[in-house]
C-alpha atoms as a PDB file:
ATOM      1  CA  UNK A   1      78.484  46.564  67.411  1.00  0.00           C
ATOM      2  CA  UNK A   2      76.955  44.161  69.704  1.00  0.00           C
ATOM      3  CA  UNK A   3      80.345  44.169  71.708  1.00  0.00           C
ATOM      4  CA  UNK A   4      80.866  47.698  71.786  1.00  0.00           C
ATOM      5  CA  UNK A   5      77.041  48.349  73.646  1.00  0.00           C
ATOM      6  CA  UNK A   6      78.188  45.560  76.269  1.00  0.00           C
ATOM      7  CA  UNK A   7      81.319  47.037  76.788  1.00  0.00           C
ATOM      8  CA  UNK A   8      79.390  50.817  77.546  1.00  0.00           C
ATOM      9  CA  UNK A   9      76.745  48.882  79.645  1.00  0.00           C
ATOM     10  CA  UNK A  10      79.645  47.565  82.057  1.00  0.00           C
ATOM     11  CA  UNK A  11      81.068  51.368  81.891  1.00  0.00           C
ATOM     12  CA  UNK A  12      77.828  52.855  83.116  1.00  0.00           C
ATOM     13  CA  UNK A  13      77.063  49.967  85.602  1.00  0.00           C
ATOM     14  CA  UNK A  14      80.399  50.382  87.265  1.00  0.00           C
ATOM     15  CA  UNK A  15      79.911  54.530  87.161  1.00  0.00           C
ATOM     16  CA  UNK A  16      76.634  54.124  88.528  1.00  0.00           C
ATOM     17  CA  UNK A  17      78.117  51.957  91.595  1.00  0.00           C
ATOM     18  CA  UNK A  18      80.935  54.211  92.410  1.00  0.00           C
ATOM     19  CA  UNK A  19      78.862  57.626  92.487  1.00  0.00           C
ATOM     20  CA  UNK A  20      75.903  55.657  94.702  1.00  0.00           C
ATOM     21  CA  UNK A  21      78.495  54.449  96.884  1.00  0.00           C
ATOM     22  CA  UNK A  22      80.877  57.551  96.887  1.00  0.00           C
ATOM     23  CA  UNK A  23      77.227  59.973  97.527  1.00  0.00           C
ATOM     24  CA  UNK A  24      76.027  57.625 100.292  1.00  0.00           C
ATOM     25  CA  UNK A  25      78.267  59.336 102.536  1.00  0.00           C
ATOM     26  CA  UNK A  26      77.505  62.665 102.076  1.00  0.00           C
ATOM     27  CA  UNK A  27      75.299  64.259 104.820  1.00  0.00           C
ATOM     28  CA  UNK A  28      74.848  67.930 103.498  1.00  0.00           C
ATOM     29  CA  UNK A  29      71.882  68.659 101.481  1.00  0.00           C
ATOM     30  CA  UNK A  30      71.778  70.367  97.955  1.00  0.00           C
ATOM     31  CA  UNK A  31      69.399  73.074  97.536  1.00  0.00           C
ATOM     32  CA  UNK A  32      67.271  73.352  93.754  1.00  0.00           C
ATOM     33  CA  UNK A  33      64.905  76.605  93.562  1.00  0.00           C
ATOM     34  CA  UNK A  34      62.274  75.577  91.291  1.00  0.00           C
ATOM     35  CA  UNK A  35      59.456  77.502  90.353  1.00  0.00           C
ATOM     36  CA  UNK A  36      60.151  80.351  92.887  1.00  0.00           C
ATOM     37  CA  UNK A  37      60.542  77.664  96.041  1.00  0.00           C
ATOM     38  CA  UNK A  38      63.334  75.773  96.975  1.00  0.00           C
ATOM     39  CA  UNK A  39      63.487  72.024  97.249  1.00  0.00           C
ATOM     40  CA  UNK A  40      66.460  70.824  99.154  1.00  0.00           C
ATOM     41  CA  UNK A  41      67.611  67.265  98.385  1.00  0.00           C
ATOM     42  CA  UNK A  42      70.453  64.758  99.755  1.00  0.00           C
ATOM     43  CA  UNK A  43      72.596  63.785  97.276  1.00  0.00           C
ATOM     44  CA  UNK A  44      71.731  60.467  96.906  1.00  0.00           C
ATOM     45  CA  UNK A  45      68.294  61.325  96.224  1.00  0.00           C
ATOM     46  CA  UNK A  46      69.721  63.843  94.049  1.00  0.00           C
ATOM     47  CA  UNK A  47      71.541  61.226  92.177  1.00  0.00           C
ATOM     48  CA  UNK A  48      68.840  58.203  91.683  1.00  0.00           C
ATOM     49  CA  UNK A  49      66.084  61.044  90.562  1.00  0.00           C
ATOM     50  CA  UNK A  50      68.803  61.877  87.873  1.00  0.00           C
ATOM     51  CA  UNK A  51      69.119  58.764  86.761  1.00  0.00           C
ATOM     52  CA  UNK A  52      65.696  58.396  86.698  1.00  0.00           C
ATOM     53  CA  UNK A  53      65.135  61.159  84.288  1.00  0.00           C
ATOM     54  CA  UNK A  54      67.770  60.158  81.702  1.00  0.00           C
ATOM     55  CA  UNK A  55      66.552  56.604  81.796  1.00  0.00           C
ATOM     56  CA  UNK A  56      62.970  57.860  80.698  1.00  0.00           C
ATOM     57  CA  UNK A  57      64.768  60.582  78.363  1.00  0.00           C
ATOM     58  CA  UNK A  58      66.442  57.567  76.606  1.00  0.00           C
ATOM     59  CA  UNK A  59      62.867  55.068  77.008  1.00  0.00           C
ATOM     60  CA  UNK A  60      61.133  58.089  75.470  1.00  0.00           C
ATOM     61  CA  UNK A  61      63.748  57.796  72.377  1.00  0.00           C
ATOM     62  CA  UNK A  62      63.557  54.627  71.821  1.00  0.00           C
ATOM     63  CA  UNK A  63      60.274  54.694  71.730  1.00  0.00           C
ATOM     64  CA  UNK A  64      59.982  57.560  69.249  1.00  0.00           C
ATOM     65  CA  UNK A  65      62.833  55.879  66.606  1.00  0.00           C
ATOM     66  CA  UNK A  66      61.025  52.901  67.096  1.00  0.00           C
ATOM     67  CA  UNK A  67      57.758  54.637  66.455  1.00  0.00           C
ATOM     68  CA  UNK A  68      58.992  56.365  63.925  1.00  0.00           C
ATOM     69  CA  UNK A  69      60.792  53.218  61.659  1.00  0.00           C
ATOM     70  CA  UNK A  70      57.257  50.929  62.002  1.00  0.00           C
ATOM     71  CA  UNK A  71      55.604  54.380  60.407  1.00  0.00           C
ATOM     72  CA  UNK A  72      57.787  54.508  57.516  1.00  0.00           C
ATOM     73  CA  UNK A  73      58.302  50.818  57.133  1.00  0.00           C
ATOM     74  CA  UNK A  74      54.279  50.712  56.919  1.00  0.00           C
ATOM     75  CA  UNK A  75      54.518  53.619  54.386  1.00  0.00           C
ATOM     76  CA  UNK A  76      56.789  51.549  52.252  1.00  0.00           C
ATOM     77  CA  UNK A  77      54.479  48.675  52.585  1.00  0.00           C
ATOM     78  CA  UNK A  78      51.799  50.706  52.038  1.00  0.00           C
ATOM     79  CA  UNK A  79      53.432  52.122  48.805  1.00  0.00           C
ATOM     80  CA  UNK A  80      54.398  48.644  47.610  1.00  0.00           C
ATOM     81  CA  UNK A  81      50.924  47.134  48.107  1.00  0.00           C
ATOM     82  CA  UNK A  82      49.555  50.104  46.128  1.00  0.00           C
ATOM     83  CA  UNK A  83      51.834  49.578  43.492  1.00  0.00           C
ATOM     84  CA  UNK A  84      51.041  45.660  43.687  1.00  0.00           C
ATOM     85  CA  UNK A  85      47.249  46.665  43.264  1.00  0.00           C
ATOM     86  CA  UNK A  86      47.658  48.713  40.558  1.00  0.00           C
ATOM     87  CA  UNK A  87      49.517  46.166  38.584  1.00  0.00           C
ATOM     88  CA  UNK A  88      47.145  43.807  39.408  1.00  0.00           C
ATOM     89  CA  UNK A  89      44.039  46.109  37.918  1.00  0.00           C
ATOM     90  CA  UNK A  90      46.170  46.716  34.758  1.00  0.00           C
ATOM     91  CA  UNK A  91      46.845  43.391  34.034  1.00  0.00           C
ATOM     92  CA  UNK A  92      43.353  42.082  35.052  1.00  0.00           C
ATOM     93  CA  UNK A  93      42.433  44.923  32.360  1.00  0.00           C
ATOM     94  CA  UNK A  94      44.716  43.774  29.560  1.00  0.00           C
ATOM     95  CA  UNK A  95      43.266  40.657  30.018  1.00  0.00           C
ATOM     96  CA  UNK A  96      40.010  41.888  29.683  1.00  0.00           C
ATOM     97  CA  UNK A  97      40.623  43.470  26.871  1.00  0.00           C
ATOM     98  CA  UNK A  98      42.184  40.495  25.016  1.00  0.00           C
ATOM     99  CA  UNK A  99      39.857  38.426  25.964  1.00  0.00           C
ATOM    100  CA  UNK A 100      37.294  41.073  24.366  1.00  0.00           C
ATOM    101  CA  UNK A 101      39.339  41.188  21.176  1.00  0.00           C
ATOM    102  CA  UNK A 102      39.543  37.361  20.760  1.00  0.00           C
ATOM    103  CA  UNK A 103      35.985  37.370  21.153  1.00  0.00           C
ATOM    104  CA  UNK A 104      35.266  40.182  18.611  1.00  0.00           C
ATOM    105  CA  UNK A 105      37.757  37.792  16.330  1.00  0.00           C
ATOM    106  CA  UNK A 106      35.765  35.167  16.776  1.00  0.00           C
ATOM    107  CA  UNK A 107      32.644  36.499  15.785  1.00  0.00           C
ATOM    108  CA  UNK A 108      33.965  38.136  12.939  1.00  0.00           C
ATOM    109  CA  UNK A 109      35.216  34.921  11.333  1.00  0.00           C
ATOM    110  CA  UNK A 110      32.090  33.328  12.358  1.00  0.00           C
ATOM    111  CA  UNK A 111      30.450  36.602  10.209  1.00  0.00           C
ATOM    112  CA  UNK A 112      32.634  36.013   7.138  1.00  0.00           C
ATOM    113  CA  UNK A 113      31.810  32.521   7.646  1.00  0.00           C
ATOM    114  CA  UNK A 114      28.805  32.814   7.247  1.00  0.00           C
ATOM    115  CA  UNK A 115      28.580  35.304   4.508  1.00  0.00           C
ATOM    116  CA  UNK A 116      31.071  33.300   2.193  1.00  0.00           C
ATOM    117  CA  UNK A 117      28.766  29.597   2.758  1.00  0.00           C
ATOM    118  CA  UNK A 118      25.766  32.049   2.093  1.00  0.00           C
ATOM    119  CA  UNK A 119      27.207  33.676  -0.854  1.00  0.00           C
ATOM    120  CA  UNK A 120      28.579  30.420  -1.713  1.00  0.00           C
ATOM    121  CA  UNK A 121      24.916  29.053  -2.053  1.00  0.00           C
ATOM    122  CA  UNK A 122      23.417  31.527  -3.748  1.00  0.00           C
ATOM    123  CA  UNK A 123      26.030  30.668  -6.659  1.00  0.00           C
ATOM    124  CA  UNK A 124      25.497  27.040  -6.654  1.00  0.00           C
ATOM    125  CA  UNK A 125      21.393  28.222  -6.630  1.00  0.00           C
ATOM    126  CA  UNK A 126      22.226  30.855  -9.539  1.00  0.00           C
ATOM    127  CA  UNK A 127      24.490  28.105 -11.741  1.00  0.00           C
ATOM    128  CA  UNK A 128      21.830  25.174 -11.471  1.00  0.00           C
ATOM    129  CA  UNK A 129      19.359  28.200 -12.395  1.00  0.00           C
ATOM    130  CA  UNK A 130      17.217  26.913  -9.993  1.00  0.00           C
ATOM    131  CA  UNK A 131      15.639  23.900 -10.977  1.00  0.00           C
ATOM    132  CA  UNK A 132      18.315  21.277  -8.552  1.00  0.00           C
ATOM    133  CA  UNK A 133      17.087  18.776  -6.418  1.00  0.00           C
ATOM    134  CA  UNK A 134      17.992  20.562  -3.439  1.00  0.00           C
ATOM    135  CA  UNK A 135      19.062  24.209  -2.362  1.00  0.00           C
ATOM    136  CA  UNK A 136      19.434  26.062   0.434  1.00  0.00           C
ATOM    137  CA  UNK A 137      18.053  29.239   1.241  1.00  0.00           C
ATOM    138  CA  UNK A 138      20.286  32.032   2.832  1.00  0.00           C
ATOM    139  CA  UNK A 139      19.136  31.312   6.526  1.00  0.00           C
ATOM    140  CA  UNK A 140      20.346  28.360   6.227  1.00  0.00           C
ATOM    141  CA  UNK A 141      16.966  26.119   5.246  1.00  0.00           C
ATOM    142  CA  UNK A 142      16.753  23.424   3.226  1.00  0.00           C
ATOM    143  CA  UNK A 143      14.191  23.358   0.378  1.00  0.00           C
ATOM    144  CA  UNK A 144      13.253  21.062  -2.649  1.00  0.00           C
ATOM    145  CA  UNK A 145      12.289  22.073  -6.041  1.00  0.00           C
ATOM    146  CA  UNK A 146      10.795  19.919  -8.130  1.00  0.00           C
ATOM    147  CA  UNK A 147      11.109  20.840 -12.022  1.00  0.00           C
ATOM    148  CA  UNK A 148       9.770  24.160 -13.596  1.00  0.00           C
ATOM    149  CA  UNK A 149       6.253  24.599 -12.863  1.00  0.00           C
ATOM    150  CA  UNK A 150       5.936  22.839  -9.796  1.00  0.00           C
ATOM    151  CA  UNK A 151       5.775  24.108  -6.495  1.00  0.00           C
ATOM    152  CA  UNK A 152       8.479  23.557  -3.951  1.00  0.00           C
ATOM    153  CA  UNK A 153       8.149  22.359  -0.609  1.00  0.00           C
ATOM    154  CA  UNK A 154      10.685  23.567   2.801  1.00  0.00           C
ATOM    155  CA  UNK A 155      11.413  20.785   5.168  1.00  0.00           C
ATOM    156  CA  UNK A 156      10.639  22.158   8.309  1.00  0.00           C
ATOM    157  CA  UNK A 157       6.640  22.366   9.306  1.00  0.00           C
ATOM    158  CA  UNK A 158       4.511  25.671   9.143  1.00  0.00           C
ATOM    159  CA  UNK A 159       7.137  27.510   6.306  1.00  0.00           C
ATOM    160  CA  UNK A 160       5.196  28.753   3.062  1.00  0.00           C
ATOM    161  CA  UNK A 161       6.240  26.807   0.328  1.00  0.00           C
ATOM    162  CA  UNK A 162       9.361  28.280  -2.059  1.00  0.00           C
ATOM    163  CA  UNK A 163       8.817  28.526  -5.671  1.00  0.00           C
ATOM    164  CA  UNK A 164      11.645  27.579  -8.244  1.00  0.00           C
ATOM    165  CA  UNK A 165      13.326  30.796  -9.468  1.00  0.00           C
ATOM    166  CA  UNK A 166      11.553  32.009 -12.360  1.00  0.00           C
ATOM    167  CA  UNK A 167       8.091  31.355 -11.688  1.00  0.00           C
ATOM    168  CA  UNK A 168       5.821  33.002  -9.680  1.00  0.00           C
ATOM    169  CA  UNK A 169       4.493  31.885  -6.169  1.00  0.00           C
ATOM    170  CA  UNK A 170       1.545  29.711  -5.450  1.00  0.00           C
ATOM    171  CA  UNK A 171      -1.669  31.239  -4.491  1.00  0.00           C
ATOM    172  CA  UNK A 172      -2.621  31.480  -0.604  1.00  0.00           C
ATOM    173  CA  UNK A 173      -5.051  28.533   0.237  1.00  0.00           C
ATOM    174  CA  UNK A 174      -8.371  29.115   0.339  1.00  0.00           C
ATOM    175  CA  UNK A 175      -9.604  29.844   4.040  1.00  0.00           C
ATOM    176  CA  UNK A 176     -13.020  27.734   4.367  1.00  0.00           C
ATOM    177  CA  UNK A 177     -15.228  29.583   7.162  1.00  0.00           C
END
């Protein structure tokens, strides 16, 4: 391809010399009526201005196919970085959303958790009937029971104390003002 556009270079070169040299001669003038006047032109001058014309013709085209390939190749990049975008936003969404679901997963098997160690403790409180050593209340507390009648005691400052199962809870304090 390369060859063949060398090969029609040298053509035109060596056209181009002939007809300048072959029109150099030529003393008559050639008449062109253009826009009601006439314009009268040697033939050399005649020659170069039409070889000025097709070389902007063809500058002109190559500068429009040229033009027009860099639009469409920035369409298709355009298209493709779109496309790239969107995939992007969907899978930063699916992620998202598993992330969400592993967390809701997670806090559901911390709920059961929870619910079977609570349930759990309130049958170990319900089998020892209440009077143990130690049992837990269902947030998670610690409290002592002494034996039926006494009063039981939390370990943590500032909570009332608990009363074994069965028996009723102690009186208030009295308030001394």
């Amino acid at each position: 391809m390369v060859l063949l556009g060398l090969i029609l270079i040298l053509v035109a070169v060596a056209a181009g010399v002939l007809l300048f040299a072959g029109t150099a001669q030529l003393t008559d003038t050639v008449d062109i009526s253009i826009l009601g006047g006439t314009l009268s032109l040697p033939p050399l001058t005649l020659l170069v201005t039409g070889m000025v014309v097709i070389s902007l013709f063809w500058l002109g085209w190559a500068l429009m196919r040229s033009g027009l390939r860099r639009g469409k190749r920035k369409r298709v990049e355009a298209k493709e970085a779109a496309a790239t975008a969107e995939a992007r936003r969907v899978e930063e969404e699916r992620r998202v959303k598993e992330q969400m679901a592993a967390r809701e997963r997670e806090l559901e098997e911390e709920r059961r958790r929870r619910e079977e160690e609570t349930a759990a403790l309130r049958q170990q409180v319900q089998a020892q009937g209440g009077a143990g050593d130690a049992a837990t209340r269902a947030d998670g507390t610690h409290a002592t029971t002494g034996g039926p009648g006494s009063t039981g005691s939390t370990g943590r400052a500032g909570d009332p104390p608990i009363a074994p199962s069965g028996s009723t809870p102690p009186p208030p304090p009295p308030t001394g003002h």
